[in-house]
Protein backbone atom coordinates (compact mmCIF):
# COMPACT_ATOMS: atom_id res chain seq x y z
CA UNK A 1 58.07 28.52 -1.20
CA UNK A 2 60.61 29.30 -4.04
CA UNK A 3 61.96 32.56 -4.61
CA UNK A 4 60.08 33.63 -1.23
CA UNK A 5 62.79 30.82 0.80
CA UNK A 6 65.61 32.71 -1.32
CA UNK A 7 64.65 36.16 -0.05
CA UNK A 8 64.07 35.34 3.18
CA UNK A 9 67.40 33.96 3.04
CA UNK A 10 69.13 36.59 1.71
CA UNK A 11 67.50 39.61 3.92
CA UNK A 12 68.52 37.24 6.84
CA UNK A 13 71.95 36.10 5.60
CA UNK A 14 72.40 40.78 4.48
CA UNK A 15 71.43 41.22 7.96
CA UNK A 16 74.29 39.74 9.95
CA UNK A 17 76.25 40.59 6.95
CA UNK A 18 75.38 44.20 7.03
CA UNK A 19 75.60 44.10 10.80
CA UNK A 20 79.34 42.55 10.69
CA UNK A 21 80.41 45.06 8.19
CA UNK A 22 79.33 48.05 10.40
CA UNK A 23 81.13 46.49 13.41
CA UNK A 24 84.53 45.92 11.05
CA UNK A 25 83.61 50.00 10.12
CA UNK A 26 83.28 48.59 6.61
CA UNK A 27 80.10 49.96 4.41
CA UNK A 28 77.24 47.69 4.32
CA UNK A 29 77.12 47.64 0.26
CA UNK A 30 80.42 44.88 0.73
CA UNK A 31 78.18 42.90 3.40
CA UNK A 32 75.32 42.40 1.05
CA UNK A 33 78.05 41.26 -1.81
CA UNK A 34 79.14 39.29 0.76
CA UNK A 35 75.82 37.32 1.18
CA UNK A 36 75.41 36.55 -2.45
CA UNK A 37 78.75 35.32 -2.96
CA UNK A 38 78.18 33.39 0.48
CA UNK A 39 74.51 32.08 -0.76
CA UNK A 40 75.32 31.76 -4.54
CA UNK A 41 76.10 28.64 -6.88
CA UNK A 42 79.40 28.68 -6.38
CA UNK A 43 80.42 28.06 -2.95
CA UNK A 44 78.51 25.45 -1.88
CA UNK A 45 76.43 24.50 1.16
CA UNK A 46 72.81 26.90 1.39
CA UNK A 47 72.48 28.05 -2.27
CA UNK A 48 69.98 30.42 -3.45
CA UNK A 49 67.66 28.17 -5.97
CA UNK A 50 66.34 31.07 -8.01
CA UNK A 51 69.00 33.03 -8.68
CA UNK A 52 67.55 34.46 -12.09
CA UNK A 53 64.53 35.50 -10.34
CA UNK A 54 66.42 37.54 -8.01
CA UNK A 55 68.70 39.15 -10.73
CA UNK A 56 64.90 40.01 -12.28
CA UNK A 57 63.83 41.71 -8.65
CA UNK A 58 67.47 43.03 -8.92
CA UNK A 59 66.99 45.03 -11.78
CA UNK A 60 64.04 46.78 -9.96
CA UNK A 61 66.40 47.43 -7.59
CA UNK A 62 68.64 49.49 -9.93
CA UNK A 63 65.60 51.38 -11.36
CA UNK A 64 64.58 52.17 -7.77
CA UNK A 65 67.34 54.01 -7.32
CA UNK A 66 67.89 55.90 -10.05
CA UNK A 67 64.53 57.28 -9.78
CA UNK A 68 65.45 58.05 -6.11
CA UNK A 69 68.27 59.93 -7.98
CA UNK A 70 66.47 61.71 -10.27
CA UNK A 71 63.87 62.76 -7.30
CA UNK A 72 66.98 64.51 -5.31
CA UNK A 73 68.74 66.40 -8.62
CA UNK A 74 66.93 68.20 -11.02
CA UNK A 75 68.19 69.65 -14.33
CA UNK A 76 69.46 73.30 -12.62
CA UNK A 77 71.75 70.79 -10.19
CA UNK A 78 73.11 68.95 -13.72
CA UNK A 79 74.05 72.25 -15.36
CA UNK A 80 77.02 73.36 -13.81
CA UNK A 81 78.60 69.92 -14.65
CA UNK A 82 77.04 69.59 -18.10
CA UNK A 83 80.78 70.41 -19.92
CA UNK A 84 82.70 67.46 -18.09
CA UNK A 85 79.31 65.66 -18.49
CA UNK A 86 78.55 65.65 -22.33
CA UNK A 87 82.13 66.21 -23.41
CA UNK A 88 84.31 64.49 -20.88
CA UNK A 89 82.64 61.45 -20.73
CA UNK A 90 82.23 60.39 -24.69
CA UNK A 91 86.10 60.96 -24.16
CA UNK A 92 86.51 59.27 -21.48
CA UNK A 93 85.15 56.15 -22.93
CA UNK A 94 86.74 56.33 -25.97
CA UNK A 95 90.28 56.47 -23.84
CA UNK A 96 89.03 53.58 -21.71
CA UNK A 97 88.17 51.53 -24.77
CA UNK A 98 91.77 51.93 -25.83
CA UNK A 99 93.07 51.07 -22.15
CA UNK A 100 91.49 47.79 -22.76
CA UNK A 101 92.07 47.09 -26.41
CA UNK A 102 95.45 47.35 -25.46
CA UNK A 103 95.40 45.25 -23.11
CA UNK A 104 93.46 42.83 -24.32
CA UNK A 105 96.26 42.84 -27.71
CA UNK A 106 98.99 42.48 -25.19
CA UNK A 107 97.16 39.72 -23.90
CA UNK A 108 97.32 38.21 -27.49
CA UNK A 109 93.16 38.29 -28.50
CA UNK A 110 91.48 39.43 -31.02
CA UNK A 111 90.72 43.04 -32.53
CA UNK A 112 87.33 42.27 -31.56
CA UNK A 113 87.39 40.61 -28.22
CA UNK A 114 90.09 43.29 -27.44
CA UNK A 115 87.24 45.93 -28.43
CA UNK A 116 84.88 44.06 -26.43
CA UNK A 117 87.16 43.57 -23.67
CA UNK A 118 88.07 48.02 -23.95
CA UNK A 119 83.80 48.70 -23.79
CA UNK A 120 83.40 46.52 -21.19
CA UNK A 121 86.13 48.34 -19.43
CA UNK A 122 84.71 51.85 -19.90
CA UNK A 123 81.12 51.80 -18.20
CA UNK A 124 81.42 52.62 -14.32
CA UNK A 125 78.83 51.77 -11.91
CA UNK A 126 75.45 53.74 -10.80
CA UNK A 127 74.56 51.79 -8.38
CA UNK A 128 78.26 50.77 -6.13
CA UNK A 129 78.92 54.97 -6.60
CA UNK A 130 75.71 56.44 -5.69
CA UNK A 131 75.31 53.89 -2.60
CA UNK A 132 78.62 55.04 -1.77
CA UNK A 133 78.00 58.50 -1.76
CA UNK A 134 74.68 57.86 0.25
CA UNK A 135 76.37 56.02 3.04
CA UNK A 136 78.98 58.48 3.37
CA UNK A 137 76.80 61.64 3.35
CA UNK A 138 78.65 62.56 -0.44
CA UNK A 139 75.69 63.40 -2.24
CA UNK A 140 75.31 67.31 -2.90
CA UNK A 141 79.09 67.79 -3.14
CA UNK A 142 80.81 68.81 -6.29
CA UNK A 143 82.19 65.74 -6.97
CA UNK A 144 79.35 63.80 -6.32
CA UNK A 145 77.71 65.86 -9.32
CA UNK A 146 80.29 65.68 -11.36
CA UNK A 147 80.51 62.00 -11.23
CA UNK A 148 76.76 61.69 -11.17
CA UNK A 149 76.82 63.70 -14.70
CA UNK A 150 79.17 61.31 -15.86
CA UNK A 151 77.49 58.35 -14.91
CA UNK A 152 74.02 59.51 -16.35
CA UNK A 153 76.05 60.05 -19.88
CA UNK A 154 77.82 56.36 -19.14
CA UNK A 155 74.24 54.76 -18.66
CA UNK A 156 73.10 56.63 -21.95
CA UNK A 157 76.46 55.26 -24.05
CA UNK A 158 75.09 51.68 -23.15
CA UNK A 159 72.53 51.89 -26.07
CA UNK A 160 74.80 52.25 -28.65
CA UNK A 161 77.28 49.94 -27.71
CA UNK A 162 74.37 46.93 -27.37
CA UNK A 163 73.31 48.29 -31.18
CA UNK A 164 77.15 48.88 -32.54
CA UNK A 165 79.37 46.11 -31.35
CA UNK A 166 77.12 43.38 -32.25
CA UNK A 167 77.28 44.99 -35.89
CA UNK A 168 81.09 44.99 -36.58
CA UNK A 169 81.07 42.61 -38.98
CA UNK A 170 78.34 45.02 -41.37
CA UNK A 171 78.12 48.60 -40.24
CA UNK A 172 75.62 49.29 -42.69
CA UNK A 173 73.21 47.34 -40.34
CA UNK A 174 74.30 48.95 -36.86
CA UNK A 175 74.42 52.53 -38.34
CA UNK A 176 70.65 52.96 -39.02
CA UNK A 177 69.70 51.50 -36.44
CA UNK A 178 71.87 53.89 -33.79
CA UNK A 179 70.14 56.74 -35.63
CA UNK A 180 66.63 55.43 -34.56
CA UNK A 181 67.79 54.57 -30.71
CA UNK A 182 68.59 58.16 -31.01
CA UNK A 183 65.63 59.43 -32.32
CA UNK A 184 64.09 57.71 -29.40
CA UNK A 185 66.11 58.41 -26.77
CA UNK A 186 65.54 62.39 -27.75
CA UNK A 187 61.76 61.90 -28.43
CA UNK A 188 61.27 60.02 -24.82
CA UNK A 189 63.05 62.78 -23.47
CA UNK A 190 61.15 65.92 -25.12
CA UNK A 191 57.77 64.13 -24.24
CA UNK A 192 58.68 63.56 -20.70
CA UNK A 193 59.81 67.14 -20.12
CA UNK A 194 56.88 68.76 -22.20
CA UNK A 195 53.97 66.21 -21.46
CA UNK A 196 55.39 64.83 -18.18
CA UNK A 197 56.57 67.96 -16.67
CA UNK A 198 52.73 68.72 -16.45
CA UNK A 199 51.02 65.38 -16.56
CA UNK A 200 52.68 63.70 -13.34
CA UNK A 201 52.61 66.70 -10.91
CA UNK A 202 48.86 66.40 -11.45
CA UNK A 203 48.69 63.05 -11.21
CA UNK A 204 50.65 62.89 -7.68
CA UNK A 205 48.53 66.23 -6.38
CA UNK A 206 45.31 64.42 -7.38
CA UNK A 207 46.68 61.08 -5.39
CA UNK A 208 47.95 63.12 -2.03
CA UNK A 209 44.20 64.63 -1.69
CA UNK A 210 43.13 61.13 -1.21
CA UNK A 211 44.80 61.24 1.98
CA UNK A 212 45.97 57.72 1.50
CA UNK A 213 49.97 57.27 2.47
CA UNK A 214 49.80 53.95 1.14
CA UNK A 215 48.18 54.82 -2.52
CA UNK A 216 50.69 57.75 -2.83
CA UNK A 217 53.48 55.13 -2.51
CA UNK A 218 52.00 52.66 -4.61
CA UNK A 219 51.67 55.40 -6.92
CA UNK A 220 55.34 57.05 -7.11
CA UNK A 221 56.46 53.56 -7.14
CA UNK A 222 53.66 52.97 -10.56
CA UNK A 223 55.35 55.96 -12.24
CA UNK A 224 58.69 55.31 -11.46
CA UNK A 225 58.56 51.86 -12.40
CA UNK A 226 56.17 52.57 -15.15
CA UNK A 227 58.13 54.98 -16.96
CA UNK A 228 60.89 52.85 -16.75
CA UNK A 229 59.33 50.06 -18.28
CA UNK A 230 57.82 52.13 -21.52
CA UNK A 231 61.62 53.27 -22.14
CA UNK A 232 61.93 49.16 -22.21
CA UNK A 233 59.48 48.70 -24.88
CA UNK A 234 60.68 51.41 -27.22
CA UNK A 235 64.49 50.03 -26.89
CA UNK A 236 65.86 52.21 -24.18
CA UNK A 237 67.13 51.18 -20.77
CA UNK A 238 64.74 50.62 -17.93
CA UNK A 239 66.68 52.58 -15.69
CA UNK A 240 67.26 55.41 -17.56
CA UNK A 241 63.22 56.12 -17.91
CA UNK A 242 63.06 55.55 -14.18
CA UNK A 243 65.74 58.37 -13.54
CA UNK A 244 63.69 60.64 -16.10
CA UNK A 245 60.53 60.05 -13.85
CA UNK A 246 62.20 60.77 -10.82
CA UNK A 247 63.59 64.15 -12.50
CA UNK A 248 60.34 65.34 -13.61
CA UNK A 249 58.54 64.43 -9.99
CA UNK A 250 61.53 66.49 -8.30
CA UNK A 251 60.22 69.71 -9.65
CA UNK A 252 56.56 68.85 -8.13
CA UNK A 253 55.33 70.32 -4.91
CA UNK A 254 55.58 66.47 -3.44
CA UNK A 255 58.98 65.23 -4.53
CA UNK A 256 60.01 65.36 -1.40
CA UNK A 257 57.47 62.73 0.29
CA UNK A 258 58.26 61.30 -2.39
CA UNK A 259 61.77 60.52 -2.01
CA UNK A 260 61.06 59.69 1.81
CA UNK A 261 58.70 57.37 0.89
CA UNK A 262 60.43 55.48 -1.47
CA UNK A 263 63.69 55.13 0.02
CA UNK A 264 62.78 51.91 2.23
CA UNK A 265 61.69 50.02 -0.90
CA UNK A 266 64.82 51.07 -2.63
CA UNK A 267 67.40 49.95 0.32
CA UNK A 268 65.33 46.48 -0.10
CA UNK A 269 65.87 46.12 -3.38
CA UNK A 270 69.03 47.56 -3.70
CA UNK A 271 70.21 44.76 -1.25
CA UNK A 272 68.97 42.18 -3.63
CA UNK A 273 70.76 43.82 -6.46
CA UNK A 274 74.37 43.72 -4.81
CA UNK A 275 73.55 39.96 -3.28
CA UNK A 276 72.63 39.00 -6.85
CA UNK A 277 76.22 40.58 -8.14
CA UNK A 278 77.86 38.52 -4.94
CA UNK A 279 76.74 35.28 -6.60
CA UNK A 280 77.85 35.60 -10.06
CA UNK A 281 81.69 35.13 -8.25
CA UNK A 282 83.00 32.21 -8.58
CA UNK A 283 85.93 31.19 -6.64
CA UNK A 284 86.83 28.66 -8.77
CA UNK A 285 87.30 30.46 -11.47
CA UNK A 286 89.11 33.25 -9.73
CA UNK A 287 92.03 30.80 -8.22
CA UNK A 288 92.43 29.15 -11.50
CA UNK A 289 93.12 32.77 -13.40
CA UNK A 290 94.21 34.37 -10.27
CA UNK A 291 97.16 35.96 -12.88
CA UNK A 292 95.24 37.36 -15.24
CA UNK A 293 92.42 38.53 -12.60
CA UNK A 294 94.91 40.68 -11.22
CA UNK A 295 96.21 42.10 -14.15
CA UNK A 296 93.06 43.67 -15.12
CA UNK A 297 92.08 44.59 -11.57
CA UNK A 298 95.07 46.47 -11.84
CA UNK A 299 94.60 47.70 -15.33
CA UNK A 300 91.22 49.22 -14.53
CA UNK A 301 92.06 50.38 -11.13
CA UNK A 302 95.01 52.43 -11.58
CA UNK A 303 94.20 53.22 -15.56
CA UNK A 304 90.60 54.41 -15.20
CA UNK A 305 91.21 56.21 -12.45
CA UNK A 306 94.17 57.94 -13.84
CA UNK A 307 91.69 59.10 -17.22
CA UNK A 308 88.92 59.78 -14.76
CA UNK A 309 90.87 62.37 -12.90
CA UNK A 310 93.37 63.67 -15.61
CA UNK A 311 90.06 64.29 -17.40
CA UNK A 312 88.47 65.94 -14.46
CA UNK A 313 91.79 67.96 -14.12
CA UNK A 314 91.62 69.61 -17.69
CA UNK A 315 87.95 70.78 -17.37
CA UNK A 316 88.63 72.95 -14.95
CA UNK A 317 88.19 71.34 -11.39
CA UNK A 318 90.82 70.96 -8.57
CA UNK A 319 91.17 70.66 -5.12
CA UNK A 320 89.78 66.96 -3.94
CA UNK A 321 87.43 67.00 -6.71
CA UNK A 322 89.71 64.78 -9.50
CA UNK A 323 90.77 62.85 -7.17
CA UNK A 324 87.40 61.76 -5.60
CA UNK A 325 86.13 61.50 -9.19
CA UNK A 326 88.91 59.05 -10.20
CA UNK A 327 88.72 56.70 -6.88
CA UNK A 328 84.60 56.93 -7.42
CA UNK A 329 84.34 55.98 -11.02
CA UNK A 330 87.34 53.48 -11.57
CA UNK A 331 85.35 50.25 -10.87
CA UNK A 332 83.71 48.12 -13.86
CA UNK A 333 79.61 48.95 -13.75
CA UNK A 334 76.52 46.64 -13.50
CA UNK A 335 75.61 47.76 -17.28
CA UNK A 336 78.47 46.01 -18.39
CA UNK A 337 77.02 42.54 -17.23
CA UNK A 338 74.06 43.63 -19.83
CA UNK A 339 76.47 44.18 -22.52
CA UNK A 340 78.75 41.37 -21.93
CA UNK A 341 75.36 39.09 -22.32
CA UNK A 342 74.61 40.80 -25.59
CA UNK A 343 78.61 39.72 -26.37
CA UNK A 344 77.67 35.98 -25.22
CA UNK A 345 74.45 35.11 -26.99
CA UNK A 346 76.31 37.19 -30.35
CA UNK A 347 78.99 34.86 -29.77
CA UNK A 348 81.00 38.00 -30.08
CA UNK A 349 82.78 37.22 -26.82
CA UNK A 350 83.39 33.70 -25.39
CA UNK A 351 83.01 32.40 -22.28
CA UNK A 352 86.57 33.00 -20.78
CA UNK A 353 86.21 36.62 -21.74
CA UNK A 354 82.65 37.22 -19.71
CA UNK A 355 83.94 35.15 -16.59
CA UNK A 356 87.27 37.73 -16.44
CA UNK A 357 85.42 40.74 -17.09
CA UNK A 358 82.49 38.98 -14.66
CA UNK A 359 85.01 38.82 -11.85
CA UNK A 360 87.39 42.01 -12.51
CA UNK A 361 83.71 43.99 -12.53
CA UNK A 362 82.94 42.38 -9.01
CA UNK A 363 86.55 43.00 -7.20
CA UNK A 364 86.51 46.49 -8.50
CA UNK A 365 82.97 47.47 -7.09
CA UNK A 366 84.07 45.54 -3.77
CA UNK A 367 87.04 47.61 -3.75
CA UNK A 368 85.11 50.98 -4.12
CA UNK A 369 83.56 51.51 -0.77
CA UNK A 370 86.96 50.86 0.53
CA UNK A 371 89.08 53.16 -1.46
CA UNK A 372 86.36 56.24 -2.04
């Protein structure tokens, strides 16, 4: 049966997983990392055969859920973050990029890998965070926007990091070609507020006179999906168009069934996006550079956290609000994988590099649930 075997095996193997996790009063994201890591190359015994064709259904997963995002905050919710949003974050990565150039120097590598090593260290991740905030009933608070903000500017950042580290060697190359990801990025934008803003609503009122449940979620999963996968074509990120959709849609008079429709075929493949980050661990590797591991678990931990929430601090917030920001956002993202395997097949990082970051990114989101 193929990948059908794997993902029977892994909603089975999630399931007592999940159900374990709840009974230990643990959140269910660590059971389904739990799963892959148990199912994955790696360990042995039952192995998942097609593990790139899960990390494919993954990525649906991630989209999924950023257009779930988009379908619960709209622009007016954004606003009263935008400050910390489009001028904390740029700054916050460019502080985080230090963090782990320095390390990485101290460590004796490169300028380069250390470079790589300080943008692979400065992306946090969507999908641990906002699960996080679901399971724990976060979403709506302050902090939950403000990190949310952050995140969206984080996800935006990838771009021209995939277009600008590649091109270190000869700026003159990487330079024209951020200017046309971002005349993109702002055109997809303006049409999808202008054109979309109008076009979609229709679209979904036309579909709900049908009277057809089952069209009108085939159809908010079409556009969600969709969308996402145009931003793909012109050079954007596939998750990022979803998460447009979803904003658009939330201003609609059926966002709402919207969101409650599609929220069972985002927890499904959601699960197989956290199993598919469980198997990329490998053990091995871990208890041979157990040293090192723990230096940058460390390093990111109590360093990102600390620029998170000093950051946080000096735009204004208080009470809980740095502090929840700084415990949320310290862990290494899933859009770092993507930009470590631009650093691979570049040969701008080698192999050692990706398996560190690989395993620092997975300990870090494992550690989230715990620590937020």
């Amino acid at each position: 049966m193929g990948v059908a075997t794997d993902i029977i095996l892994l909603v089975l193997a999630a399931f007592f997983s999940g159900l374990l996790m709840q009974r230990l009063g643990q959140p269910l994201v660590l059971g389904y990392i739990l799963t892959g890591v148990i199912l994955g190359p790696h360990t042995g015994g039952l192995t998942v055969s097609n593990i790139h064709e899960i990390e494919l259904l993954a990525e649906i997963g991630v989209a999924l859920l950023l257009f779930a995002l988009g379908l619960e905050f709209s622009l007016k919710d954004l606003k009263a973050v935008k400050q910390v949003a489009l001028i904390g974050t740029p700054i916050q990565i460019i502080l985080t990029i230090g963090l782990g150039f320095g390390l990485g120097y101290f460590m004796g590598w490169s300028w380069k890998a250390s470079l790589w090593l300080g943008a692979l260290f400065s992306l946090s991740s969507t999908m641990v965070i906002l699960k996080t905030l679901m399971s724990q009933g976060w979403l709506g608070t302050l902090s939950s926007k403000v990190m949310i903000g952050m995140l969206i500017v984080q996800d935006l950042a990838v771009v021209p990091m995939i277009i600008i580290l590649p091109q270190l060697n000869n700026p003159s190359i990487g330079l024209p070609l951020l200017a046309y990801a971002t005349i993109k990025a702002g055109g997809f934008i303006a049409v999808m507020i202008l054109l979309g803003a109008r076009l979609l609503p229709y679209l979904m009122a036309h579909i709900a006179k049908v009277g057809s449940r089952e069209l009108f979620l085939l159809a908010i999963t079409a556009i969600g999906l969709g969308v996402g996968y145009v931003t793909y074509l012109v050079g954007l990120s596939f998750a990022f168009g979803a998460f447009v959709a979803g904003m658009v849609l939330n201003g609609s008079d059926y966002g709402h069934q919207a969101l409650s429709d599609i929220i069972p075929v985002r927890d499904l493949f959601g699960l197989l996006f956290f199993a598919s980050v469980g198997m990329l661990l490998d053990i091995s590797f871990l208890l041979e550079h157990i040293g090192q591991v723990i230096i940058f678990v460390l390093a990111v931990s109590i360093g990102k956290s600390g620029i998170f929430a000093l950051l946080v601090r000096m735009f204004g917030y208080g009470n809980v609000v740095p502090l929840a920001v700084g415990l949320g956002l310290f862990q290494i993202g899933e859009f770092s994988f993507v930009l470590a395997r631009v650093g691979i097949s570049t040969n701008s990082i080698g192999n050692d590099t990706y398996s560190l970051v690989l395993t620092t990114a997975i300990l870090t989101m494992m550690l989230t649930p715990l620590v937020s």
